[in-house]
Structures are given as C-alpha cells and as structure tokens.
Protein backbone atom coordinates (compact mmCIF):
# COMPACT_ATOMS: atom_id res chain seq x y z
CA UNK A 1 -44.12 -27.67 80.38
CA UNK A 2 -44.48 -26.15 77.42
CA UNK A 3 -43.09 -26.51 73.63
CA UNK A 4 -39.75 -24.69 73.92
CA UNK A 5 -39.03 -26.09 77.60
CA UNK A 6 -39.22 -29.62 75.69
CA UNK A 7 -37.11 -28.27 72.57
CA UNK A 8 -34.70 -26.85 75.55
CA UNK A 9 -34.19 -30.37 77.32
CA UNK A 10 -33.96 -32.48 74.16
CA UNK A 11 -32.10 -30.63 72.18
CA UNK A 12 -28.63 -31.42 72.95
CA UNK A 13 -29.43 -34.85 71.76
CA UNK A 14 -29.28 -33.66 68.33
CA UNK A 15 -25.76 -32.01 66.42
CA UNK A 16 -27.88 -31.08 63.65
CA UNK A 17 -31.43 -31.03 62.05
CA UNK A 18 -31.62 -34.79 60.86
CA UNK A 19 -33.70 -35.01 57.22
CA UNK A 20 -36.32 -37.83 56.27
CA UNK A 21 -35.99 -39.26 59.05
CA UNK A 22 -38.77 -42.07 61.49
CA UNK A 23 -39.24 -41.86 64.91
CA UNK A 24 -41.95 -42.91 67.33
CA UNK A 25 -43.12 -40.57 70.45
CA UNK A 26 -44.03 -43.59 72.60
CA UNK A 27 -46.61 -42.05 75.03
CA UNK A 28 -46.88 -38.70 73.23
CA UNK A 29 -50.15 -37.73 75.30
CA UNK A 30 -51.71 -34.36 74.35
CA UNK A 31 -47.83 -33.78 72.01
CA UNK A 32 -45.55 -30.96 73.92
CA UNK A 33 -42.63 -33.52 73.50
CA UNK A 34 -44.03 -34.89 69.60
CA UNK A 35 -43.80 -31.68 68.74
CA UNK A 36 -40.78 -30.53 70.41
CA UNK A 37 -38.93 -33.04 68.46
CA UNK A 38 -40.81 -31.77 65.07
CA UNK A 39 -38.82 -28.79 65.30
CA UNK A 40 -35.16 -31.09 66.07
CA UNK A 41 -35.85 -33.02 62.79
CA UNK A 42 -35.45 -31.88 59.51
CA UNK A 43 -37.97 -32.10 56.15
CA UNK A 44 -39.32 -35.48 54.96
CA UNK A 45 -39.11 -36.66 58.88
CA UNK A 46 -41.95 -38.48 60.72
CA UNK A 47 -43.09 -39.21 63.88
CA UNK A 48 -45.55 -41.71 65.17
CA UNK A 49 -47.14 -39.89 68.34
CA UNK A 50 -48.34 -43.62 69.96
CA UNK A 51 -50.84 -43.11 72.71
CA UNK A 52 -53.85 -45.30 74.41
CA UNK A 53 -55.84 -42.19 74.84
CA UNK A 54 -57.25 -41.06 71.94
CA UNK A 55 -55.08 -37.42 71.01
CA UNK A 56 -55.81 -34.74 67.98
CA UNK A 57 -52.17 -33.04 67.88
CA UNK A 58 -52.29 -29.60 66.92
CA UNK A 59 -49.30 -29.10 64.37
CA UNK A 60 -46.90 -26.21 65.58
CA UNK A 61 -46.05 -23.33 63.28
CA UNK A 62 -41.99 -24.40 62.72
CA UNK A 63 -42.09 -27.90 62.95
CA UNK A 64 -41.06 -29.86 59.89
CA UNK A 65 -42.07 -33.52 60.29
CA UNK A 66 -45.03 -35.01 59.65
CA UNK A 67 -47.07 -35.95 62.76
CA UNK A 68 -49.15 -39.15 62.76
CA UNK A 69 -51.08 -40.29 65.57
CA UNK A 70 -50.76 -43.78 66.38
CA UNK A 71 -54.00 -45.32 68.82
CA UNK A 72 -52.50 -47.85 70.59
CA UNK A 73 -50.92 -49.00 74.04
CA UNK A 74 -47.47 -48.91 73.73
CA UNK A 75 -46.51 -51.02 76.63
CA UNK A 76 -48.97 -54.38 75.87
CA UNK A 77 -49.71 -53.87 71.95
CA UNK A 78 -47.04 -54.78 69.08
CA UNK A 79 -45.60 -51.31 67.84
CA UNK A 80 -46.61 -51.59 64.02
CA UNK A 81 -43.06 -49.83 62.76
CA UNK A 82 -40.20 -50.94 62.18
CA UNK A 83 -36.69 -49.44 60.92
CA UNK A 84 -36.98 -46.30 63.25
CA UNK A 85 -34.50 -43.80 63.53
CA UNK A 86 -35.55 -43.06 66.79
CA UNK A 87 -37.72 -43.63 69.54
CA UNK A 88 -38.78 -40.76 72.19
CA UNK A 89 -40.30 -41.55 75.77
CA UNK A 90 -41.00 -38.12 77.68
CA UNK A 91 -42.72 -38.93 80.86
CA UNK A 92 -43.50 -42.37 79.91
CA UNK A 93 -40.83 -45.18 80.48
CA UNK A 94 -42.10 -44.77 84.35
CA UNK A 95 -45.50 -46.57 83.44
CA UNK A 96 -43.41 -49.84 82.12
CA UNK A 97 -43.34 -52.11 85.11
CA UNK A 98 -40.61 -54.45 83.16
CA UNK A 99 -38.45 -52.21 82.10
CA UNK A 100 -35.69 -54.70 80.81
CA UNK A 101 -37.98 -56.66 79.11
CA UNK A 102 -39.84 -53.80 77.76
CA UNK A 103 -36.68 -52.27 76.19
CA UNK A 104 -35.68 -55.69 74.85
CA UNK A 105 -38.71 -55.82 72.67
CA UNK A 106 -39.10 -52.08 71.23
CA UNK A 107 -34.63 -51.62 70.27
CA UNK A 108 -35.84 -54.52 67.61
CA UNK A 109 -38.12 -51.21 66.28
CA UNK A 110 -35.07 -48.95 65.73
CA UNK A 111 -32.00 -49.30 63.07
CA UNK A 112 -29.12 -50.10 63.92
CA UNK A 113 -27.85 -46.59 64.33
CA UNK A 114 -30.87 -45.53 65.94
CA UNK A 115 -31.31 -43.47 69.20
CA UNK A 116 -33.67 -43.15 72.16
CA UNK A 117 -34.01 -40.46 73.94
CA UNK A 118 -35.95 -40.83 77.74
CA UNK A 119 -37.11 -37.91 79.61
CA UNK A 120 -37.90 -38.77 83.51
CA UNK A 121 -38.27 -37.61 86.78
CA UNK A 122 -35.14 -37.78 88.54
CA UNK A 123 -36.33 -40.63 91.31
CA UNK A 124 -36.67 -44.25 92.15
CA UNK A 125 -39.77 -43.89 95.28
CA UNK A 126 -43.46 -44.83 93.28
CA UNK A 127 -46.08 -42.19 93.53
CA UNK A 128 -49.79 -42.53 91.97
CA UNK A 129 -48.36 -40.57 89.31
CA UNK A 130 -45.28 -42.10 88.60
CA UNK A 131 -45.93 -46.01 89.82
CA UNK A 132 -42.44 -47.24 88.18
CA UNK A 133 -40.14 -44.61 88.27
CA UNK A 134 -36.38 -45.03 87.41
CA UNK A 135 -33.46 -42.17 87.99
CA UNK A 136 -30.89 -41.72 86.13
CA UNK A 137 -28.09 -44.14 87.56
CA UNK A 138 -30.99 -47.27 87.38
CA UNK A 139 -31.32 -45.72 84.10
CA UNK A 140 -27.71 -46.32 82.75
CA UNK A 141 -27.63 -49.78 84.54
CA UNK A 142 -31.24 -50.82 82.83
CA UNK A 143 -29.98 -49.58 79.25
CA UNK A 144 -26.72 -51.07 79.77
CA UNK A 145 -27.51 -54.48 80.64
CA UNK A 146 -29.76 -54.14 77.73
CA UNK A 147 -27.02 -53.64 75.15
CA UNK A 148 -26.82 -49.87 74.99
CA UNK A 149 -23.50 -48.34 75.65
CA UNK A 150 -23.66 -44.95 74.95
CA UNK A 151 -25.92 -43.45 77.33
CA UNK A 152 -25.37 -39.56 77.96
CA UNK A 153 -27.40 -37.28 80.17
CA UNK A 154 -28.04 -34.01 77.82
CA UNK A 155 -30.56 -32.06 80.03
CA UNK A 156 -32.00 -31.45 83.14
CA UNK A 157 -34.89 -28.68 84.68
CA UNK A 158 -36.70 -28.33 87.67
CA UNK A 159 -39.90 -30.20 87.91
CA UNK A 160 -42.92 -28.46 88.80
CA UNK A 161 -44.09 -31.45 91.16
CA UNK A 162 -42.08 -31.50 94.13
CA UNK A 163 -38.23 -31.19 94.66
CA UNK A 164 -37.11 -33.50 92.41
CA UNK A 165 -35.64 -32.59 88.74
CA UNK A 166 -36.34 -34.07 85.73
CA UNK A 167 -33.88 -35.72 83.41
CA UNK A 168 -32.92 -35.76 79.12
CA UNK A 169 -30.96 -38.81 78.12
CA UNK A 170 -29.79 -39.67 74.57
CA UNK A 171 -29.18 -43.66 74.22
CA UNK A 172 -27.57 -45.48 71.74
CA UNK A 173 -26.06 -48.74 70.55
C-alpha cells in the first residue's frame, strides 16, 4: 500500500485538518500509515512513529506534523506519552495477544476526547502473518467492553493478500 491508499482509508476519520495536535503511530514500521496521517493533521501536530525495529522515516513532501521515531515495543514496554490526541494502529493491533487488556492500558495515553483509529484485516482465522487477528464485529465488542462507545467503520479496500478486505475504524470515548 502506498501513501495515498493510507490517506484514502483513514481519512474519513477526520472532518477537518486538526492543528497542534499528539498522536502515536503504534507499530508505524517502515511509516506509509505515520505519514498518511501527517498529511490528516494540521501545523504544530506530532506523531510518535513507535516501533521495535529500528525505522529512519523519510518525511513526505505535504505532510505537516512533525515525525519522531519512537524505539520501543509497543505491546510489552510502557509508552513514554501521555495526553495524546490520538493513537493510530495500521496493521498492528493483530500482534496483541490480549487485546482487552492491551487496550485497557494504552486509552490511559490519550485525552479524554481522544481517538483511535485501527486499520485490520477483515478476519478472525491466525496466519504466520497475522497470529491474533480480530474483524470488525470482535472489534466493536473488544472496544466496547473496554469503554469505547463510538466505534464507526470509515473505510475499507481490498487486501493484496488473499480474499479478505481490510478495514478503517475511528474509536472514541
């Protein structure tokens, strides 16, 4: 996937360009989603790409925020942020065996107001690839029981492994 494939699928999740605003890419990899959401937030915005594997994130001509990689494993290692206004997991919530638990812990991270937005593959079956996969209905359940009530599905597109599609959800409080 590319930059504007990722602007495509997340942007619904945003009414406008949001200024100075903090967010965290929570297993930002090599950045096609970090920077995706560069170009969603306004001036004076940051975002904390968080990855185990060590990443040097090209900035994109057009984003605004600032981009700050973040060496760490977001899944065992205490997230060293706090008062986000958002936290973004493309591709990633599916390597959190504990999801509840998981999500318990990092919503302490974002203000009260704040918003997560998960991109994942649209299926609940492990692969080596994807060894904790959750669709979209275990999804609303596992966000729901965790407190989150507004939990709206704002894209979708074809995945290029297999027959399955991925999904864009925007969560909040």
């Amino acid at each position: 996937m590319d930059v504007a494939e990722a602007i495509a699928l997340i942007k619904p999740a945003f009414s406008h360009k949001i200024q100075s605003s903090i967010w965290a890419d929570l297993g930002s990899g090599s950045g096609t989603f970090t920077k995706a959401l560069s170009f969603l937030l306004g001036y004076g915005s940051k975002i904390y790409a968080v990855d185990k594997e060590s990443q040097r994130i090209k900035p994109s001509t057009g984003g605004d925020a600032e981009i700050e990689f973040v060496n760490l494993n977001f899944v065992d290692d205490t997230l060293p942020f706090r008062n986000l206004d958002g936290i973004l997991m493309a591709n990633s919530l599916h390597f959190v065996k504990d999801k509840s638990a998981f999500i318990e812990r990092i919503k302490k991270h974002l203000k009260a107001d704040g918003q997560m937005i998960v991109v994942e593959y649209e299926r609940n079956e492990p692969t080596a690839w994807v060894p904790y996969p959750i669709g979209l209905n275990n999804l609303v359940q596992t966000f729901s029981a965790c407190g989150f009530s507004r939990i709206e599905k704002v894209g979708e597109k074809d995945s290029i492994y297999g027959s399955e599609k991925m999904y864009a959800c925007s969560i909040k409080s």
